[in-house]
Protein backbone atom coordinates (compact mmCIF):
# COMPACT_ATOMS: atom_id res chain seq x y z
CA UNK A 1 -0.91 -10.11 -2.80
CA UNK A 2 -1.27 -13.51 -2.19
CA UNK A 3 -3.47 -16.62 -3.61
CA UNK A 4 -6.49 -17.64 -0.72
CA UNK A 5 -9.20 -17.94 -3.60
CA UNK A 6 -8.67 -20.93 -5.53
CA UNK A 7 -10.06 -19.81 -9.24
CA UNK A 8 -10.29 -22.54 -12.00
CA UNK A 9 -9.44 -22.23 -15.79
CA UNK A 10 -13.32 -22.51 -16.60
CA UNK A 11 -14.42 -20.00 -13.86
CA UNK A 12 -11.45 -17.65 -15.34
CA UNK A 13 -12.79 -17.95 -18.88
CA UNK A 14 -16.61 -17.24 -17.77
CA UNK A 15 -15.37 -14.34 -15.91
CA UNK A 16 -13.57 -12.98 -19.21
CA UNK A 17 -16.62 -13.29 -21.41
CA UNK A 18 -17.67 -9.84 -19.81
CA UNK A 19 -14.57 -7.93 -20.71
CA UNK A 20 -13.34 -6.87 -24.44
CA UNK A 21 -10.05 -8.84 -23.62
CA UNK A 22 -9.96 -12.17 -25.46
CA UNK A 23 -9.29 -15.27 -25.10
CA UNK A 24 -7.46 -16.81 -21.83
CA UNK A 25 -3.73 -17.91 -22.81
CA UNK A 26 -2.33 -18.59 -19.46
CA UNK A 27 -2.76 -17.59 -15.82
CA UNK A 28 -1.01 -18.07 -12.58
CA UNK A 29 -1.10 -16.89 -8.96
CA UNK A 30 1.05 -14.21 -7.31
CA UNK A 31 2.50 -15.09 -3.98
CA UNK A 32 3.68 -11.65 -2.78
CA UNK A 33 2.11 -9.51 -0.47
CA UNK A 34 -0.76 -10.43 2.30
CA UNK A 35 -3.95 -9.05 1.81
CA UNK A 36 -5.80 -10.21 -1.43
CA UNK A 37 -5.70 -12.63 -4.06
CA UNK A 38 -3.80 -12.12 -7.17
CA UNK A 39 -3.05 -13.67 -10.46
CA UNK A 40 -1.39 -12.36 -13.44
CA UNK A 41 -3.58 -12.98 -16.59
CA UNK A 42 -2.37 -13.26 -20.21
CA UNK A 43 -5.31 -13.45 -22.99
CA UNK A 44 -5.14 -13.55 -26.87
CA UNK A 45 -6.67 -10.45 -29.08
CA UNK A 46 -6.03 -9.88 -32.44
CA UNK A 47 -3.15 -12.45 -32.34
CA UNK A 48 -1.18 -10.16 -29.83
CA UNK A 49 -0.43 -11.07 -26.34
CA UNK A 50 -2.25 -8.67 -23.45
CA UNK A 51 -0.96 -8.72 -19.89
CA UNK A 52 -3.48 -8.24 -16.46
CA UNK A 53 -3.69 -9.01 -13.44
CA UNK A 54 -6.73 -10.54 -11.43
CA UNK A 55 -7.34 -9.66 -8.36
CA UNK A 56 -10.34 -10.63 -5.75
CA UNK A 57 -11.05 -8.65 -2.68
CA UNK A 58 -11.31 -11.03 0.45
CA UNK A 59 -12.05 -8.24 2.54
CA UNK A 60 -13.73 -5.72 0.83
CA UNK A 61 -17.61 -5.82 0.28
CA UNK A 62 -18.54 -4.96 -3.21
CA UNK A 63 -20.17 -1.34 -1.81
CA UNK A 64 -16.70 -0.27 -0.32
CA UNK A 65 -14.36 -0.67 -3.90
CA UNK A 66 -15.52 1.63 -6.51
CA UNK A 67 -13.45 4.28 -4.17
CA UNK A 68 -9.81 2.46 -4.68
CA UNK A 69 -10.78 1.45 -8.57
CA UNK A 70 -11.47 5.07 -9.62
CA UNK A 71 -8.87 6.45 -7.66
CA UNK A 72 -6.68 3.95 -9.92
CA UNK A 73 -8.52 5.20 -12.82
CA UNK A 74 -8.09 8.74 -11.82
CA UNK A 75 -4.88 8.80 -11.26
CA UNK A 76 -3.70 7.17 -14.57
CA UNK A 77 -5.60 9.67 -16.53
CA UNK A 78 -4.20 12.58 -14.75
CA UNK A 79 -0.22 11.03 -15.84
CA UNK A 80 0.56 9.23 -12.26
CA UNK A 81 1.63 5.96 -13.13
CA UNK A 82 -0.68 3.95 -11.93
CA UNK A 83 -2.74 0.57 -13.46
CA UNK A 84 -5.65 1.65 -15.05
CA UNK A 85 -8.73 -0.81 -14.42
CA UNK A 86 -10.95 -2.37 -17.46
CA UNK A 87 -13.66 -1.61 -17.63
CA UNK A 88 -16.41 -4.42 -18.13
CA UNK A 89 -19.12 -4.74 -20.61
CA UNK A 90 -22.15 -4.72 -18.85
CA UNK A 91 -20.83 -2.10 -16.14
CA UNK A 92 -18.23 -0.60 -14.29
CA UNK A 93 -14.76 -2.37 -12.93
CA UNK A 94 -16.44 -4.37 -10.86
CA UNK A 95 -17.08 -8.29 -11.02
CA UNK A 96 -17.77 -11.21 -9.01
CA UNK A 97 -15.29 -14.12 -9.22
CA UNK A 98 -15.86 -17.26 -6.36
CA UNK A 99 -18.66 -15.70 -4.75
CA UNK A 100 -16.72 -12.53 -4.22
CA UNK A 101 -15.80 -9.08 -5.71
CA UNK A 102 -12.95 -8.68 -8.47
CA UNK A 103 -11.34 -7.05 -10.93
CA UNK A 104 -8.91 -6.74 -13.99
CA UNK A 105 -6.40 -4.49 -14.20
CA UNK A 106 -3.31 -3.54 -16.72
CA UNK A 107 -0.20 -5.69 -15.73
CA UNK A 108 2.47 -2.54 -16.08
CA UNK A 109 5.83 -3.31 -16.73
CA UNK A 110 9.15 -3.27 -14.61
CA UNK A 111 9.72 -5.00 -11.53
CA UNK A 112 9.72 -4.41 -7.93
CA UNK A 113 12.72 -3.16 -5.40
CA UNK A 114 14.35 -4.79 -2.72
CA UNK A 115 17.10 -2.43 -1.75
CA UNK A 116 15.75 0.71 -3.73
CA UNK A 117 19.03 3.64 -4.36
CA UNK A 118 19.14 6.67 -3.17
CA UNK A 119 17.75 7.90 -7.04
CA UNK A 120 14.78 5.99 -6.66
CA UNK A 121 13.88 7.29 -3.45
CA UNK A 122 13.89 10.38 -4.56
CA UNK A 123 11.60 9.46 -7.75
CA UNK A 124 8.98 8.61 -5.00
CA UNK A 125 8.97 11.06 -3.04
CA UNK A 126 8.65 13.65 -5.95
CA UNK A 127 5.87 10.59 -7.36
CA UNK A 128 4.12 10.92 -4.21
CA UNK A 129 3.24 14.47 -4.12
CA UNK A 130 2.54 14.48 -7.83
CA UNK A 131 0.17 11.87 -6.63
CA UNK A 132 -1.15 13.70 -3.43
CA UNK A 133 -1.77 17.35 -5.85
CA UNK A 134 -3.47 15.33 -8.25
CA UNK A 135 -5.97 13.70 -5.54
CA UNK A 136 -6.89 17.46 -4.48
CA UNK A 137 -9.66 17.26 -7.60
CA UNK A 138 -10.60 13.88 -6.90
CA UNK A 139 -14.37 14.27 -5.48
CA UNK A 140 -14.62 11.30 -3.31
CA UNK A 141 -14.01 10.20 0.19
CA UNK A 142 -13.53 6.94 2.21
CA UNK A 143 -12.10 7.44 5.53
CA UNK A 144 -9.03 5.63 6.71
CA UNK A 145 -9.92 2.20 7.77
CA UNK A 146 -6.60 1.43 9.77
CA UNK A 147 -6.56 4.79 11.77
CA UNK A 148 -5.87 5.28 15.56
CA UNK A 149 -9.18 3.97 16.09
CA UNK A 150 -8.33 0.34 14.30
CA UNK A 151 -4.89 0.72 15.82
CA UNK A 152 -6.57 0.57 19.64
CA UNK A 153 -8.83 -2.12 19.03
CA UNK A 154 -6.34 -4.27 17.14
CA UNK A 155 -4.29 -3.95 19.62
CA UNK A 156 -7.12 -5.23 22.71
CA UNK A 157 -7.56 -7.73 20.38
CA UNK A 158 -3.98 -9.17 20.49
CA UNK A 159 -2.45 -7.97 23.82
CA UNK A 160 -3.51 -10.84 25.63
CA UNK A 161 -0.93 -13.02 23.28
CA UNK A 162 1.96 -10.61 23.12
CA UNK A 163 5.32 -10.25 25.50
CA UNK A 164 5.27 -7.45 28.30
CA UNK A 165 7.97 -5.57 25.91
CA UNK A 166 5.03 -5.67 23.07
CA UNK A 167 2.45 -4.35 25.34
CA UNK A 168 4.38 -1.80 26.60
CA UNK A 169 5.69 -0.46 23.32
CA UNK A 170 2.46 -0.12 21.99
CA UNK A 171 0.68 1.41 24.71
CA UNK A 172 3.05 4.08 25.51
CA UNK A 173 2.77 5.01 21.48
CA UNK A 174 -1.46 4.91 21.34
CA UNK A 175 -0.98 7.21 24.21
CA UNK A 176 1.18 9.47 22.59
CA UNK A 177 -0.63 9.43 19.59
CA UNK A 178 -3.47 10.91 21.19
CA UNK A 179 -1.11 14.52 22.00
CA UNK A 180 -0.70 15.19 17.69
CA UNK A 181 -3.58 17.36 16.29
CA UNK A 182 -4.00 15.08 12.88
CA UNK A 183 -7.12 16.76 12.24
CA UNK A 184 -5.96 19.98 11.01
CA UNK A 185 -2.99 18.98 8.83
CA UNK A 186 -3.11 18.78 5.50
CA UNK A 187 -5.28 16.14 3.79
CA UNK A 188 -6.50 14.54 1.07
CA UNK A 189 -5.95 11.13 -0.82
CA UNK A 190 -2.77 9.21 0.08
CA UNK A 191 -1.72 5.51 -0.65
CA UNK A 192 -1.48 4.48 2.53
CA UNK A 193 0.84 1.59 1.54
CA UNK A 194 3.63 3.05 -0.56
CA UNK A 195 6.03 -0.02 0.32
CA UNK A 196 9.03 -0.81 -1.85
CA UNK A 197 6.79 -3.47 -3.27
CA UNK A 198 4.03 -1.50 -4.32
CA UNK A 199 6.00 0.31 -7.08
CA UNK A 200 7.73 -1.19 -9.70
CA UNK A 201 10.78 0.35 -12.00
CA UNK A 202 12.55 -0.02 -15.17
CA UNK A 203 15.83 1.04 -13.83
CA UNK A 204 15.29 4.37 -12.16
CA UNK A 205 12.45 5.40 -14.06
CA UNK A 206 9.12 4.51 -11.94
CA UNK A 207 6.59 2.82 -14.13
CA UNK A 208 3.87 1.81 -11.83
CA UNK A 209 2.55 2.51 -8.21
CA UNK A 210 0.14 -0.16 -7.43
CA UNK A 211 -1.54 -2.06 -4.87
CA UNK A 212 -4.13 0.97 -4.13
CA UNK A 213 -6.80 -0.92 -1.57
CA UNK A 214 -5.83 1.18 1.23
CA UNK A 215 -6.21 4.25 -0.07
CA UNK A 216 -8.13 6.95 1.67
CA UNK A 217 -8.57 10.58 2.77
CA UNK A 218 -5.76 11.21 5.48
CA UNK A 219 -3.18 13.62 6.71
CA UNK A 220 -0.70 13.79 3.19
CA UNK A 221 2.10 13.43 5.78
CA UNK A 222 1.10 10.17 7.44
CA UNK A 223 1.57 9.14 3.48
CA UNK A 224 4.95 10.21 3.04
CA UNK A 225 5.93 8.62 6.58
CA UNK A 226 4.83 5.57 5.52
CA UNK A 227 7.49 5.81 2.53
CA UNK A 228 10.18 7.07 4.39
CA UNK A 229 9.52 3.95 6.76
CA UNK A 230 10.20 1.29 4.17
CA UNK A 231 12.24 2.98 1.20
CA UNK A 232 14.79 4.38 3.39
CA UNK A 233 15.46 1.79 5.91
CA UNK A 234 18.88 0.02 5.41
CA UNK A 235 17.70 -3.59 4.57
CA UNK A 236 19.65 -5.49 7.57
CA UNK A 237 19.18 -9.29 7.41
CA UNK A 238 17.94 -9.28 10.88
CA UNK A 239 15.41 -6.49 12.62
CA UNK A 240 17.73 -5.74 15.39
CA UNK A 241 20.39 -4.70 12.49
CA UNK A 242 17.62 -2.22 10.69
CA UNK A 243 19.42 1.84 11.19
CA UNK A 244 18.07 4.36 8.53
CA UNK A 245 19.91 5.95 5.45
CA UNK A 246 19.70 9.94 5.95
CA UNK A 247 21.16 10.87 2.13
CA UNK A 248 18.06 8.71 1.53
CA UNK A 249 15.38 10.86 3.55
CA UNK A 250 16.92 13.74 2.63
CA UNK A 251 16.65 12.93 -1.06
CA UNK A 252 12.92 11.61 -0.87
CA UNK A 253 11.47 14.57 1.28
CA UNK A 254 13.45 17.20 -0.63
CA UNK A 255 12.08 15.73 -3.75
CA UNK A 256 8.50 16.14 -2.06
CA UNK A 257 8.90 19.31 -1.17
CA UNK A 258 9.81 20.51 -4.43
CA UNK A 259 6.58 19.40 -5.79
CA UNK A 260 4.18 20.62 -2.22
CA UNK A 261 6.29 22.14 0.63
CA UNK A 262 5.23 20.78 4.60
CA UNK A 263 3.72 23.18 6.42
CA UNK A 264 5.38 24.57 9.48
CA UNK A 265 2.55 21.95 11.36
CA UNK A 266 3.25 19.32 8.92
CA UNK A 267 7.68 19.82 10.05
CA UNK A 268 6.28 19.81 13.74
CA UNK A 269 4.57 17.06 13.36
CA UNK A 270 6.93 14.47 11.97
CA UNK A 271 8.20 12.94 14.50
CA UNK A 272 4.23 11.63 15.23
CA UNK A 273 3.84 10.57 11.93
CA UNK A 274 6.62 8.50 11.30
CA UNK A 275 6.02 6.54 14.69
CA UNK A 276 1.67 6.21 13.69
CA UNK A 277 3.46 4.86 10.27
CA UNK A 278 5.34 2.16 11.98
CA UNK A 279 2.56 1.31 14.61
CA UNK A 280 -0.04 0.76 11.66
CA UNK A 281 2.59 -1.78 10.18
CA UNK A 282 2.95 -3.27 13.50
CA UNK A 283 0.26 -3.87 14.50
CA UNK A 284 -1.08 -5.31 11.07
CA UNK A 285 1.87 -7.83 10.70
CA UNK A 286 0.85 -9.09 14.44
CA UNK A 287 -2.29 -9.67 13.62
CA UNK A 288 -1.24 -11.49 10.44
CA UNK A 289 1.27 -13.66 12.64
CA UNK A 290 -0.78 -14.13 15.26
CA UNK A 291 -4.16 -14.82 13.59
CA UNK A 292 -3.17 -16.05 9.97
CA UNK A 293 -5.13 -16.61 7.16
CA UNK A 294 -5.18 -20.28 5.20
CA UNK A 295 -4.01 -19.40 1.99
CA UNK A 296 -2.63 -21.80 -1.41
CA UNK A 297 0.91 -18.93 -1.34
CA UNK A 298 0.40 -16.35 1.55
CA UNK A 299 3.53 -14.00 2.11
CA UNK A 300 3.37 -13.11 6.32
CA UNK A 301 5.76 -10.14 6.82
CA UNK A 302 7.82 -9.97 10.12
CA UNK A 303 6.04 -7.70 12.66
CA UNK A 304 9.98 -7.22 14.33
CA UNK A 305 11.09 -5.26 11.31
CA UNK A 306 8.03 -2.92 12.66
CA UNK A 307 8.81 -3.06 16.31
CA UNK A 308 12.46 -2.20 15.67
CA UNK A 309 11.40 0.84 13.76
CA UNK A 310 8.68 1.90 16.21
CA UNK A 311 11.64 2.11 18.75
CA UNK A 312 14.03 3.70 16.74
CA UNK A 313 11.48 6.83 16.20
CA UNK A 314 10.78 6.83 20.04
CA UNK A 315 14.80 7.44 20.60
CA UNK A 316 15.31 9.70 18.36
CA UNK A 317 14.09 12.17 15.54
CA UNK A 318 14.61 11.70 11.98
CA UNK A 319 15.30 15.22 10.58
CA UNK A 320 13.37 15.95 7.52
């Protein structure tokens, strides 16, 4: 989440005429995250306060985002705690805002975690596959957009500007990649960005997942990789430093499993998935360094927090 579209207070209130929402009381942009822009909104109805937040797609074409919004929808009404969109009046959750797509959605409450306990951990990983059983009646389908195939031609795209170390890494990993039989593990809908940031808590009690614009039909393990990546990673102040928690994994995955056991190929397979999970994240926070984006607040995430985790899974196994 970060501010690249400029919106003005008379655009803003326009752009509210078409929801049942109020009156504008205040707005301001969010400076976290990367990928779109963001502002929380607070309007006036019925002399009561009501919190949103604002967000315009800057790379999504208007065709592609009904997918992530009724996922979002979905998923609240079947109890995961996610932001449910509003609806506007003359259709749909869809909008344009600056000559681009956008919507409003509920502003949930409780905040985001930095260094997330053991606890919470395992409230996401029994959140996730509450989330992934719940996706098994949703009926539609987007493919994932940052897949091996992305991952290769990201990666010609940037190789010419990266250290010998760099290009080595990441070639060895595309070529293993290519040895794990994705295809036939479980799949369905997954996040595809579960980051600390992407959840927020009151305490230990999860009140939101959010940030759902990658969201696709994948392997359900890639998902839970992903997670295991970023929530149980000791939070060293320097990427060289990063080592993992195991009372952490061990908490989030046996929380999983008591909601959907791994398959025997799922267990065979995670070693694979937890080193695509940290190529993805690579490979996207090079890009953003190397080719950044002019922005009023952007947020660019260090790519060596990635490359240290990368290595770490290619010298060794995390049990599950």
């Amino acid at each position: 989440m970060s501010v690249y579209t400029v919106v003005e207070e008379p655009q803003l209130i326009e752009f509210l005429k078409d929801y049942q929402v109020g009156t504008l009381e205040s707005y301001e942009g969010i400076s976290a995250g990367i990928e779109n822009t963001n502002y929380f909104v607070n309007t006036q109805l019925d002399g009561m306060t009501h919190r949103f937040v604002l967000t315009i797609f800057e790379h999504h074409a208007f065709d592609e985002l009904p997918y992530f919004l009724n996922i979002m929808a979905f998923m609240a009404e079947h109890k995961i705690p996610t932001a449910h969109p509003i609806p506007t009046l003359s259709s749909g959750y869809l909008k344009e805002l600056c000559g681009k797509p956008a919507s409003l959605v509920e502003r949930l409450t409780g905040g985001g975690v930095e260094n997330p306990s053991v606890s919470q951990s395992g409230v996401m990983g029994m959140q996730l596959a509450r989330f992934h059983k719940a996706g098994t009646d949703f009926d539609q389908f987007r493919a994932n957009d940052r897949g091996l195939d992305w991952m290769r031609a990201t990666f010609s795209t940037l190789k010419d500007r990266l250290s010998d170390e760099e290009r080595t890494l990441i070639s060895d990993e595309l070529a293993f990649q290519t040895n794990t039989d994705w295809a036939h593990l479980p799949q369905g809908v997954i996040h595809a960005d579960l980051f600390c940031d992407n959840a927020l808590f009151n305490g230990d009690e999860l009140s939101g997942i959010i940030d759902l614009y990658y969201a696709c039909n994948a392997p359900l393990l890639y998902d839970l990789a992903v997670m295991v990546n970023d929530w149980c990673r000791v939070h060293a102040d320097r990427p060289a430093d990063i080592e993992f928690d195991a009372n952490k994994i061990q908490t989030m995955v046996s929380h999983y499993q008591n909601e959907r056991a791994l398959t025997a190929e799922e267990q065979a397979a995670w070693p694979s998935a937890l080193r695509l999970a940290a190529l993805r994240f690579f490979l996207s926070r090079l890009k953003d360094k190397l080719f950044p984006r002019e922005g009023e607040m952007t947020q660019i995430k260090d790519p060596d927090v990635f490359k240290r985790v990368l290595s770490i899974h290619q010298n060794s196994v995390l049990p599950l």
